[in-house]
Protein backbone atom coordinates (compact mmCIF):
# COMPACT_ATOMS: atom_id res chain seq x y z
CA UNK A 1 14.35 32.92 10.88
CA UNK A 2 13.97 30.62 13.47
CA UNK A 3 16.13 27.33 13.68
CA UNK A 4 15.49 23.76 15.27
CA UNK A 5 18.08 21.59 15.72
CA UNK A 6 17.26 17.62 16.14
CA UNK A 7 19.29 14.72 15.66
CA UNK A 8 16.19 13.68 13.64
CA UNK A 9 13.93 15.07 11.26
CA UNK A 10 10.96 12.70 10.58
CA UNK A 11 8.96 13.65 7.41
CA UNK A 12 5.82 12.23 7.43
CA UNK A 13 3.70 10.94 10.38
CA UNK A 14 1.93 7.59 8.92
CA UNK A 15 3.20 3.87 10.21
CA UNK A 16 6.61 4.52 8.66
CA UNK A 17 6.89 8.00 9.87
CA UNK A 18 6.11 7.07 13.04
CA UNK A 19 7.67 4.24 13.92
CA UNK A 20 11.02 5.97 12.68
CA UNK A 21 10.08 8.66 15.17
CA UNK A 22 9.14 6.35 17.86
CA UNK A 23 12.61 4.23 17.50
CA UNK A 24 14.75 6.90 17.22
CA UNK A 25 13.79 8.54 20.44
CA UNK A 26 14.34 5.13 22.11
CA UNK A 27 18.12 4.85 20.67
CA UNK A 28 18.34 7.66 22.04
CA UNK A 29 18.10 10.54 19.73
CA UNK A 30 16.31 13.97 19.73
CA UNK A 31 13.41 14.22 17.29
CA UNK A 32 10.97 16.15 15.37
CA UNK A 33 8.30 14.85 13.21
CA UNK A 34 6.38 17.05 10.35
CA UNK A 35 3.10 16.16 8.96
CA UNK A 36 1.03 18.58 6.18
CA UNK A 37 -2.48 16.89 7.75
CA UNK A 38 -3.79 17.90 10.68
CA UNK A 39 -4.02 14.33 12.05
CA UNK A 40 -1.25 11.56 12.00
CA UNK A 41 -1.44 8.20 11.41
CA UNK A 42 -2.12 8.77 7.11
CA UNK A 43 -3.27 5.22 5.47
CA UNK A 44 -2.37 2.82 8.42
CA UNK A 45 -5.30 4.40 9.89
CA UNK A 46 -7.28 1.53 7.71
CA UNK A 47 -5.01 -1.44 8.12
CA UNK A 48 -5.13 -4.13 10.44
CA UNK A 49 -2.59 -6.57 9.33
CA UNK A 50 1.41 -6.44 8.78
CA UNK A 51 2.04 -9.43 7.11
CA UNK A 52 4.59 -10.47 4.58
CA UNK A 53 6.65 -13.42 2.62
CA UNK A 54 7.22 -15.94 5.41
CA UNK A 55 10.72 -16.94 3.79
CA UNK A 56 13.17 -15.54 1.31
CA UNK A 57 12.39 -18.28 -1.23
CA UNK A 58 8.71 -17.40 -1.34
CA UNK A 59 9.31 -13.98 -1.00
CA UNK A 60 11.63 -14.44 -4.38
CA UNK A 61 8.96 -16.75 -6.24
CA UNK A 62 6.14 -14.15 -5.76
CA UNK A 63 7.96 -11.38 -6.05
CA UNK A 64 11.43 -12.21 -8.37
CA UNK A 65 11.43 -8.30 -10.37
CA UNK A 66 12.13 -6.36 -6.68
CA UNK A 67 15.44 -5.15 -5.68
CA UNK A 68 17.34 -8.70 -4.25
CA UNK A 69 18.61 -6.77 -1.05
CA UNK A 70 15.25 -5.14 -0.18
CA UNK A 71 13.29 -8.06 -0.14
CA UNK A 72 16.15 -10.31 1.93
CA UNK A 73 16.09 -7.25 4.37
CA UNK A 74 11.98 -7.48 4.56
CA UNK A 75 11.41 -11.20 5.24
CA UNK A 76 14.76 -10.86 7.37
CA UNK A 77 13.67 -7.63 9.69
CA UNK A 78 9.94 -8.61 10.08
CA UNK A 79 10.28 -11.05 13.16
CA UNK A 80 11.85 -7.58 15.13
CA UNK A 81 9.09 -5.42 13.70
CA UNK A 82 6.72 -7.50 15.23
CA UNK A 83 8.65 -7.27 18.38
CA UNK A 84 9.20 -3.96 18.01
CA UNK A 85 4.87 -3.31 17.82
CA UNK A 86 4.48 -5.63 21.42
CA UNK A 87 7.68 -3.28 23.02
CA UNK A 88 5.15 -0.28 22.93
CA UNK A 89 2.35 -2.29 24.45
CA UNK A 90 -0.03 -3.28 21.45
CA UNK A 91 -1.06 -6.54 20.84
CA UNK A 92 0.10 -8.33 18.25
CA UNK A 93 -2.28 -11.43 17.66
CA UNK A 94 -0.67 -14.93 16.79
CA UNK A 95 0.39 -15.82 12.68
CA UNK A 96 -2.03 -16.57 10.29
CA UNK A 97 -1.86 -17.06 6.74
CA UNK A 98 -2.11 -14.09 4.12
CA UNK A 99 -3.30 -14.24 0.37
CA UNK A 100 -2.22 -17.67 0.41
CA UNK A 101 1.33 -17.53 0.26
CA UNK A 102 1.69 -14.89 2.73
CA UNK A 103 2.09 -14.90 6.93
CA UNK A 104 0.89 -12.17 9.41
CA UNK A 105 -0.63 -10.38 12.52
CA UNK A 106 -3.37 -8.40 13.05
CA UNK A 107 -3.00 -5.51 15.68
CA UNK A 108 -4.30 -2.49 16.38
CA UNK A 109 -3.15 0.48 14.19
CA UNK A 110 -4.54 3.05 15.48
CA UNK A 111 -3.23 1.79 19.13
CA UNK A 112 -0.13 1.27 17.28
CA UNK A 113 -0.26 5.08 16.23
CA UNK A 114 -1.21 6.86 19.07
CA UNK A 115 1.11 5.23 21.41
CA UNK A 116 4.24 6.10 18.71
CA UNK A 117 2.69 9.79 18.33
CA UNK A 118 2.17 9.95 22.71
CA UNK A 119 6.13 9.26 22.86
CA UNK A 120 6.92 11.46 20.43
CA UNK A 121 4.98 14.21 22.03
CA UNK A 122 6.09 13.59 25.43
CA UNK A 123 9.85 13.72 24.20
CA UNK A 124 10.37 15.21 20.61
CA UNK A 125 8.41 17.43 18.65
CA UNK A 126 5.66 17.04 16.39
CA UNK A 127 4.35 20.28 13.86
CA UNK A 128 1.20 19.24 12.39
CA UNK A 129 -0.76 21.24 9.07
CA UNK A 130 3.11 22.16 7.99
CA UNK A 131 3.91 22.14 4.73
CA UNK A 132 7.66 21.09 3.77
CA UNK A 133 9.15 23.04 1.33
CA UNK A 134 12.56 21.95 0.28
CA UNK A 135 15.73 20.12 2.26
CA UNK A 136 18.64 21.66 3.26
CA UNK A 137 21.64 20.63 1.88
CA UNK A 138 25.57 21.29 2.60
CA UNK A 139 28.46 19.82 0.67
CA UNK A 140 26.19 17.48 -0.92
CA UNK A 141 24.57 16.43 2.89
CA UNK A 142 21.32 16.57 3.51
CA UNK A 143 21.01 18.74 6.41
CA UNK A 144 16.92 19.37 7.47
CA UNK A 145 14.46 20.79 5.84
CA UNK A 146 12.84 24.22 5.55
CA UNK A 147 9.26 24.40 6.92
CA UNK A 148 5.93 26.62 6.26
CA UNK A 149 3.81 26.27 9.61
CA UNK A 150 0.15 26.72 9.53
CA UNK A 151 0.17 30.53 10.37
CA UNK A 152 2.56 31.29 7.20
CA UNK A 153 5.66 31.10 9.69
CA UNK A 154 8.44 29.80 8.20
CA UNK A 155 11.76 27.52 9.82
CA UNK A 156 14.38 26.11 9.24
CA UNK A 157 14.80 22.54 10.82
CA UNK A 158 19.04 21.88 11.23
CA UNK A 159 19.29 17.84 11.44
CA UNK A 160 21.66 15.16 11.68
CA UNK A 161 19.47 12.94 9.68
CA UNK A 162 16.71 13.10 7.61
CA UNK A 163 13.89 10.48 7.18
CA UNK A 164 11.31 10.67 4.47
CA UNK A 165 7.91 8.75 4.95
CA UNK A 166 5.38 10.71 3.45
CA UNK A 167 3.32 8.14 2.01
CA UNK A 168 3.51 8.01 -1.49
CA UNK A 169 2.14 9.97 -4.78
CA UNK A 170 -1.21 7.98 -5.11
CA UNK A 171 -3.60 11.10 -4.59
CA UNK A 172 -1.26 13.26 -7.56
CA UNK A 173 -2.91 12.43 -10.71
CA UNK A 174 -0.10 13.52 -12.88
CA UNK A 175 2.50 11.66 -10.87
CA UNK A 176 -0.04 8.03 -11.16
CA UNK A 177 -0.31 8.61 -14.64
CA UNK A 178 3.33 8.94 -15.44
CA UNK A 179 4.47 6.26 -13.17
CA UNK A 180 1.77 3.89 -13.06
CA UNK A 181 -0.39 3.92 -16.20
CA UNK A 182 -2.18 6.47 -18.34
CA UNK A 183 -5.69 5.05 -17.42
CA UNK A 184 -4.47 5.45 -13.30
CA UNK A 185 -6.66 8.39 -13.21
CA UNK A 186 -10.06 6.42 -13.48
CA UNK A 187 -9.03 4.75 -10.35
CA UNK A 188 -10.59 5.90 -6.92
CA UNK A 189 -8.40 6.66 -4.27
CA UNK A 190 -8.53 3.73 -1.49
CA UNK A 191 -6.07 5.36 0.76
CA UNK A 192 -5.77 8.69 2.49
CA UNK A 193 -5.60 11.93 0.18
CA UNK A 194 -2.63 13.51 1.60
CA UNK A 195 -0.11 11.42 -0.07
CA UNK A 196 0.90 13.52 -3.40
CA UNK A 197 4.70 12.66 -3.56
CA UNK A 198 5.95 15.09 -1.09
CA UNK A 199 9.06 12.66 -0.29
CA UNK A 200 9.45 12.01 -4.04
CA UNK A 201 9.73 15.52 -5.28
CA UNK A 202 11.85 16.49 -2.14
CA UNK A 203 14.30 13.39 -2.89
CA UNK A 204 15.17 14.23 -6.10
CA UNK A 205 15.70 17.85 -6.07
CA UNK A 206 18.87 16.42 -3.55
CA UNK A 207 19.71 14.16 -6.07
CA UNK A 208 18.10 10.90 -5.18
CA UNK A 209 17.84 8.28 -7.43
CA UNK A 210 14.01 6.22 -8.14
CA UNK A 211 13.26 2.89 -9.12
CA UNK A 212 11.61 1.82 -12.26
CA UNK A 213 8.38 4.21 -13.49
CA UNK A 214 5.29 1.43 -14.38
CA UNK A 215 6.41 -1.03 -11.56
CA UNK A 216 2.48 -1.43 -10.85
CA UNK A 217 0.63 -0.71 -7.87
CA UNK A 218 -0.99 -2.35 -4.45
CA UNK A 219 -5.05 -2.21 -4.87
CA UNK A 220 -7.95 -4.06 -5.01
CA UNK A 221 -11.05 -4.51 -7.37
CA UNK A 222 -14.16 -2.78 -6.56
CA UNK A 223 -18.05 -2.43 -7.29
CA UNK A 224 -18.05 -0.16 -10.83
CA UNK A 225 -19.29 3.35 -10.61
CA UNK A 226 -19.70 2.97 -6.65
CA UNK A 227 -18.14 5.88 -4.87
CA UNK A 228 -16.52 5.57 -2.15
CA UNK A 229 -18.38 7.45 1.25
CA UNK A 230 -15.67 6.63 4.28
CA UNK A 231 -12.47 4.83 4.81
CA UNK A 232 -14.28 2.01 6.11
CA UNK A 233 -15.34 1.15 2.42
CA UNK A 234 -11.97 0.83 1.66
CA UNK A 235 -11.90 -2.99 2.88
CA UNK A 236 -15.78 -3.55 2.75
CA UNK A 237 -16.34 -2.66 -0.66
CA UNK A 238 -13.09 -4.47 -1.81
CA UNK A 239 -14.23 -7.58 -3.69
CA UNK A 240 -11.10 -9.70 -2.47
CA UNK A 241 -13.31 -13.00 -3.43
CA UNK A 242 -12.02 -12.64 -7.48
CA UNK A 243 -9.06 -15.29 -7.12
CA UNK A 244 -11.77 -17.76 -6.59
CA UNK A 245 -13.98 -15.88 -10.04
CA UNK A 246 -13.78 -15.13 -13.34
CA UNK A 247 -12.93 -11.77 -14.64
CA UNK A 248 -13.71 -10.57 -18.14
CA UNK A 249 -12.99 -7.26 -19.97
CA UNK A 250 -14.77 -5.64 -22.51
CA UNK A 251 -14.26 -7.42 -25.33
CA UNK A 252 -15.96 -10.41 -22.78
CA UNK A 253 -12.26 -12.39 -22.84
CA UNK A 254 -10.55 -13.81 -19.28
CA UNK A 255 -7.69 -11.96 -20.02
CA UNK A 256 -5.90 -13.16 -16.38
CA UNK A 257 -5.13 -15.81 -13.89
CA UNK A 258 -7.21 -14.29 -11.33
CA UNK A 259 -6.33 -17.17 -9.04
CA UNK A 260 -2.70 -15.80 -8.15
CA UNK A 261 -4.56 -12.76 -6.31
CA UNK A 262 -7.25 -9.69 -6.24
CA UNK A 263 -4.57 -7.19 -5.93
CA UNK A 264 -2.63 -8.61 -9.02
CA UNK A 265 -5.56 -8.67 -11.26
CA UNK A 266 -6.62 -5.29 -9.88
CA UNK A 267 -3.42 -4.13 -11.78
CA UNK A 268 -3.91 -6.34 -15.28
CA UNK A 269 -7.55 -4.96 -15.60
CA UNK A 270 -6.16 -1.03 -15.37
CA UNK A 271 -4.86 -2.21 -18.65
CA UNK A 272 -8.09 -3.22 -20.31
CA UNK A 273 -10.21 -1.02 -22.59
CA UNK A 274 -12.31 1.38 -19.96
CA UNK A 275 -10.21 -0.33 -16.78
CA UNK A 276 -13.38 -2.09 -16.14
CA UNK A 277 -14.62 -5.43 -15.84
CA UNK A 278 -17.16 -8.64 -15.58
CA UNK A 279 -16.25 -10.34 -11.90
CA UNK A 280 -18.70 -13.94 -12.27
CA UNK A 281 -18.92 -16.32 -9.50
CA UNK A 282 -21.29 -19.06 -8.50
CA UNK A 283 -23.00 -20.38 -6.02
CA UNK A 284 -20.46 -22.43 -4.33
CA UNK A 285 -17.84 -18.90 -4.62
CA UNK A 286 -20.57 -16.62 -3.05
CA UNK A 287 -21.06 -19.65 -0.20
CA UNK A 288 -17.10 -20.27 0.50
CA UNK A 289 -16.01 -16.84 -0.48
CA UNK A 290 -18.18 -13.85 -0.75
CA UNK A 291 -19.80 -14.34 2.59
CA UNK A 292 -16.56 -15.80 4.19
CA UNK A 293 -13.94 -14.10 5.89
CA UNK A 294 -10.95 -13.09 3.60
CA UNK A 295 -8.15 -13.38 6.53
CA UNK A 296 -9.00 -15.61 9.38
CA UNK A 297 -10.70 -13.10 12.79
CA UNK A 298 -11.88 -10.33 9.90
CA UNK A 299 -15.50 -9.62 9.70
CA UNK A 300 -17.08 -11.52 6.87
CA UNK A 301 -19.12 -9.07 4.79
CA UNK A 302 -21.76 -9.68 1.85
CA UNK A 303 -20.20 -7.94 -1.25
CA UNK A 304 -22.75 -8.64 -3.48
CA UNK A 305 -25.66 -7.42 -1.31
CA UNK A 306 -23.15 -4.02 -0.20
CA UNK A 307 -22.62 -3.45 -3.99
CA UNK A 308 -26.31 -3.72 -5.46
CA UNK A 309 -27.18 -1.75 -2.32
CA UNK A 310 -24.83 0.81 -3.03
CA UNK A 311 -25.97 0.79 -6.55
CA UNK A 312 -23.48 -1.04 -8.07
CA UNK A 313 -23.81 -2.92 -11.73
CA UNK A 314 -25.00 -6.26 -10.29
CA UNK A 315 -26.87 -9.29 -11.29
CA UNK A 316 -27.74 -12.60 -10.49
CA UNK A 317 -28.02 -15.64 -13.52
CA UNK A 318 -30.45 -18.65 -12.09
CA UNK A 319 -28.41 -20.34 -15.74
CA UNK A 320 -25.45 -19.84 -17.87
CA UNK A 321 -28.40 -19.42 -20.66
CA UNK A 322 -29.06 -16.23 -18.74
CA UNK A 323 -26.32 -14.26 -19.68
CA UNK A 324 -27.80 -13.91 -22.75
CA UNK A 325 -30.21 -11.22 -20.66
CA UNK A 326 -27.46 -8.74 -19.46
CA UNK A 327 -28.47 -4.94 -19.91
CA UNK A 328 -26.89 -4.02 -23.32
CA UNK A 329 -25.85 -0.73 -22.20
CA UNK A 330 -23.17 -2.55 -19.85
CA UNK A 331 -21.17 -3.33 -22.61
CA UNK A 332 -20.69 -6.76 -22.74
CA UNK A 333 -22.05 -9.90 -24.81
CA UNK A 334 -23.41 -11.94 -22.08
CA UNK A 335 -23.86 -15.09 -24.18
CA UNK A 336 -20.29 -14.56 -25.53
CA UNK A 337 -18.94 -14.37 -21.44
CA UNK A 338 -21.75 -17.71 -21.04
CA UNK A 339 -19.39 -19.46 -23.80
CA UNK A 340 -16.03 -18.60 -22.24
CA UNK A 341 -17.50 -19.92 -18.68
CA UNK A 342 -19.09 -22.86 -20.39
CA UNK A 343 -14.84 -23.07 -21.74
CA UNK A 344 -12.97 -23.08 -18.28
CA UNK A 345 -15.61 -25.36 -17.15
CA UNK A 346 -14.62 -27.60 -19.49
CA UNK A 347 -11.14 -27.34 -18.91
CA UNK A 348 -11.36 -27.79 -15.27
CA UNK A 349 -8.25 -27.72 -13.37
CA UNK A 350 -6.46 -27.31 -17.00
CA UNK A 351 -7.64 -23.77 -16.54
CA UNK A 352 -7.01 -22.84 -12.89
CA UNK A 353 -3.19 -23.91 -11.84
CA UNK A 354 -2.99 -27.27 -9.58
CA UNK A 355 -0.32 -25.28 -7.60
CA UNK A 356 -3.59 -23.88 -5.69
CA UNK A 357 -6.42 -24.98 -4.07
CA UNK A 358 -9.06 -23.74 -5.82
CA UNK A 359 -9.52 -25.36 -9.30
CA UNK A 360 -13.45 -26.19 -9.65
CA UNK A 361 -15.11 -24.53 -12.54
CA UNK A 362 -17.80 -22.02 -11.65
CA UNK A 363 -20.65 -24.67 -12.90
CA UNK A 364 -22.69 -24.07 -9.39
CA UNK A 365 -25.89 -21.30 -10.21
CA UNK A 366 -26.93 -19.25 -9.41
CA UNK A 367 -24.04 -16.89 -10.76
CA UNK A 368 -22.99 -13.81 -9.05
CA UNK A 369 -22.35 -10.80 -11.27
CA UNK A 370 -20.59 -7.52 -10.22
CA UNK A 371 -19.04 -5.19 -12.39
CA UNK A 372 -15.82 -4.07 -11.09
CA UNK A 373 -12.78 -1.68 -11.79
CA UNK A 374 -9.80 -1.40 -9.93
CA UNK A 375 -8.68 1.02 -6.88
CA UNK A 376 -5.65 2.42 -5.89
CA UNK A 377 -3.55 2.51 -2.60
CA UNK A 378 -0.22 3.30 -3.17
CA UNK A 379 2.54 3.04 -6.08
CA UNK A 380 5.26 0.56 -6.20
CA UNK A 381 7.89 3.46 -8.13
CA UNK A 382 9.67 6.02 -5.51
CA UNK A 383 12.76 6.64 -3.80
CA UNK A 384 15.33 4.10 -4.36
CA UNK A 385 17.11 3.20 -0.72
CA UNK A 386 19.37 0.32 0.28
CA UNK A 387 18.62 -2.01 2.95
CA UNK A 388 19.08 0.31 5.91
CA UNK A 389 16.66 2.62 4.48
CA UNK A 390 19.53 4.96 2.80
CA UNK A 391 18.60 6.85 0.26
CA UNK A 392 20.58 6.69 -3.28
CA UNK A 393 21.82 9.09 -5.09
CA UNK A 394 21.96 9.16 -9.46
CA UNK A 395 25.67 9.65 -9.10
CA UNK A 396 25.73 6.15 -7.42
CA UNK A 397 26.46 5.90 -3.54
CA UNK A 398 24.21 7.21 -1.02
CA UNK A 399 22.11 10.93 -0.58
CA UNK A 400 24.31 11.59 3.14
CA UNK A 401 22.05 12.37 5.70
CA UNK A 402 18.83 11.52 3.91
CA UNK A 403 16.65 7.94 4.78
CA UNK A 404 13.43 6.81 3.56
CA UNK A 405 10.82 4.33 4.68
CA UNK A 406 7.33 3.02 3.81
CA UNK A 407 5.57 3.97 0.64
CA UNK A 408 8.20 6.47 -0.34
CA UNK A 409 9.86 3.78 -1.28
CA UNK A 410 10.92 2.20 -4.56
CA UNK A 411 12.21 -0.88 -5.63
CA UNK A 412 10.80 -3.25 -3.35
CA UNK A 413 8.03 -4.43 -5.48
CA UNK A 414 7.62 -5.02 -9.12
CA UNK A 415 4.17 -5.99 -10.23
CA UNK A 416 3.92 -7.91 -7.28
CA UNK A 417 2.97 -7.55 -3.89
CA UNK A 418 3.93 -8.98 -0.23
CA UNK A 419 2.70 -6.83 2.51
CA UNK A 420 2.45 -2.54 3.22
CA UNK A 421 2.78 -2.51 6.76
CA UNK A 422 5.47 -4.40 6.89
CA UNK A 423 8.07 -2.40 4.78
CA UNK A 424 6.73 0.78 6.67
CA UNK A 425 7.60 -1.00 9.95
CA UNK A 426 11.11 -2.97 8.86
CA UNK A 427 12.45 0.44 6.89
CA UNK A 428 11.32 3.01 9.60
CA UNK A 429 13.00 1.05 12.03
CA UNK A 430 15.90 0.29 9.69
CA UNK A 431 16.05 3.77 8.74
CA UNK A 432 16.08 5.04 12.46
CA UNK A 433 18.69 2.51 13.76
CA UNK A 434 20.91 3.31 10.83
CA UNK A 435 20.03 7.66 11.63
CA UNK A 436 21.02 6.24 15.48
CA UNK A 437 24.44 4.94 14.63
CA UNK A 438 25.94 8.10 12.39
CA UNK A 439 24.26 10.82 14.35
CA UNK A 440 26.08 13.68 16.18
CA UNK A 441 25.10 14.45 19.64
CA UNK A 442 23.31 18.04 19.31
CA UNK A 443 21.22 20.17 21.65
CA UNK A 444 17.51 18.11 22.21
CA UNK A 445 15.75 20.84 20.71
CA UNK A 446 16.78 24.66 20.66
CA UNK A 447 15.71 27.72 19.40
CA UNK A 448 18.08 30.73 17.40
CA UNK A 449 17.20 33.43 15.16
């Protein structure tokens, strides 16, 4: 059987995979990079943004269940990730505020990508449409991995370090129901459908310990029953506009803040009977917020005309009387939802927390009614790493030899949420530097049988 031998073994060639790849050839180090798709670049592919906490004490308000050390090491590494991005030659625009409490950049990804991929073929190697099949392991050391390639061939890959970025579990349906919530499986897919917890099963057959199972999950709601035709609906049908609604389930109760954020209620209405739901604005909402721009320089699009388009359960109310006149087979009691309205408005900023902006009732009609469930990008559970993307092992210490960035990852967040692209960029870098300063000098890349 044939044998490579690398200083590094990247698993996984999304943002984390890649940027691992990327910095690890610059300190220095040989490198090969294994992807199962026949294209890199995974999820990233459909962001624009890395943004996260600006400052450790936000970071710990919004986020106070995730592991202490990994969010220091986030807010603390992201100034030299965004360094790190203009070193290769992308762009990286100037700050501006995300979901409120959060600060970031928009660049180009897929400039971002291609550039770390050009390096990595000009001076590693990178096996595409290759399945991994298990890691290697010596005295408890990881030591590579052993490879299928596309043609059935199969390799062994000897490595000083091993870093897994695979991109998650969110397209295995077992794996989302055990780890995020029985009803996960009603949930479409809003990332790319390679990531079936590759890194996770491969981690802990070595031992590697994971953070807590039903952590939550980084989504957003979108248009009921509206499937999804391209990766470009991923942000276009996303109906980030609900933290200035109302949301009601079911049983027609507000059952949420929705003001503390889209991708936090996204997660409370999986929980609800059918993981479906009543999103109601008004007039003023669809003005400020449907047809505005949901980060400042993205392009504003018209949810409410994309969903009824698409076929979506829409509706517009001229009065709060109206409700009364919502299709029965939906499910819901209109005039009971017209009460609970009629409530908030009453309450006024009772209702809707003063520490935010937004606290006028929705007493503006028309009224703007979608319904919506929620979609899923990737989990919050996975591998367990410290804060130079180390991987730990159940028997307490470290996995030796074995790293993990990105949405491998576990730990980090807890029912909250403060950014993707950034913990792909500050743990693949983390995870390379730290790969950089143990390795042991070996061959650049050689073959034996």
């Amino acid at each position: 059987m044939q044998v490579v031998r690398t200083d590094v073994l990247v698993i996984g060639a999304g943002m984390a995979g890649l940027t691992a790849a990327a910095r690890s050839l610059d300190r220095g180090s040989s490198v090969v990079v294994v992807e199962k798709a026949a294209a890199v670049g995974g999820s990233a592919r459909f962001a624009g943004y890395a943004w996260t906490a600006p400052t450790h004490e936000v970071m710990d308000e919004v986020n106070p269940g995730g592991d202490p050390a990994l969010r220091r090491a986030l807010v603390d590494g992201f100034a030299d990730a965004v360094a790190w991005i203009r070193s290769v030659g992308v762009e990286c625009a100037a700050a501006v505020p995300i979901l409120r409490y959060g600060l970031g950049h928009q660049f180009d990804t897929n400039q971002y990508l291609d550039e770390c991929r050009r390096r990595v073929s000009a001076a590693g190697r990178l096996f595409t449409e290759t399945e991994t099949l298990a890691l290697r392991s010596r005295d408890g050391v990881v030591t590579g991995a052993h490879l299928r390639l596309p043609d059935g061939t199969e390799i062994e890959i000897d490595s000083t370090a091993t870093i897994l970025a695979t991109g998650g579990f969110q397209a295995d349906a077992g794996l989302v129901a055990e780890n995020i919530h029985p009803n996960a499986g009603v949930m479409q897919l809003r990332s790319n459908p390679a990531s079936s917890g590759d890194g996770l099963h491969l981690a802990q057959a070595v031992g590697a310990a994971t953070g807590k199972s039903r952590s939550g999950f980084y989504g957003h709601l979108v248009p009921a029953g509206v499937p999804f035709r391209d990766s470009g609906d991923f942000v276009a049908l996303s109906l980030y506009y609900s933290e200035h609604a109302l949301l009601f389930d079911l049983g027609n109760r507000r059952f949420t803040d929705e003001t503390r954020g889209d991708h936090l209620t996204a997660m409370r209405l999986l929980e609800r009977p059918q993981a479906r739901g009543l999103l109601v604005a008004d007039e003023r909402v669809y003005r400020e917020w449907v047809l505005g721009s949901y980060v400042e320089g993205a392009v504003a699009v018209d949810k409410f005309d994309l969903a009824q388009r698409r076929g979506g359960r829409c509706g517009m109310a001229e009065t709060l009387e109206d409700f009364a006149y919502l299709p029965p087979e939906w499910g819901y009691d209109g005039a009971a939802i017209a009460a609970e309205i009629r409530a908030v408005n009453a309450a006024g900023a009772a209702v809707r927390p003063a520490r935010l902006h937004d606290s006028t009732p929705l007493d503006r009609g028309p009224y703007y009614v979608i319904e919506t469930s929620p979609a899923l990008t990737f989990p919050f559970h996975g591998i367990r790493i410290d804060e130079h993307g180390r991987v730990l092992a159940t028997a307490g210490g470290t996995v030796a030899g074995l790293y993990a960035a990105g949405s491998d990852i576990g730990g980090l967040y807890d029912h909250a949420y403060a950014g993707g692209l950034a913990p792909a960029l500050v743990f693949g870098l983390a995870a390379a530097d730290a790969a950089a300063t143990h390795r042991r000098r070996r061959p650049e890349v050689a073959f034996t049988q």
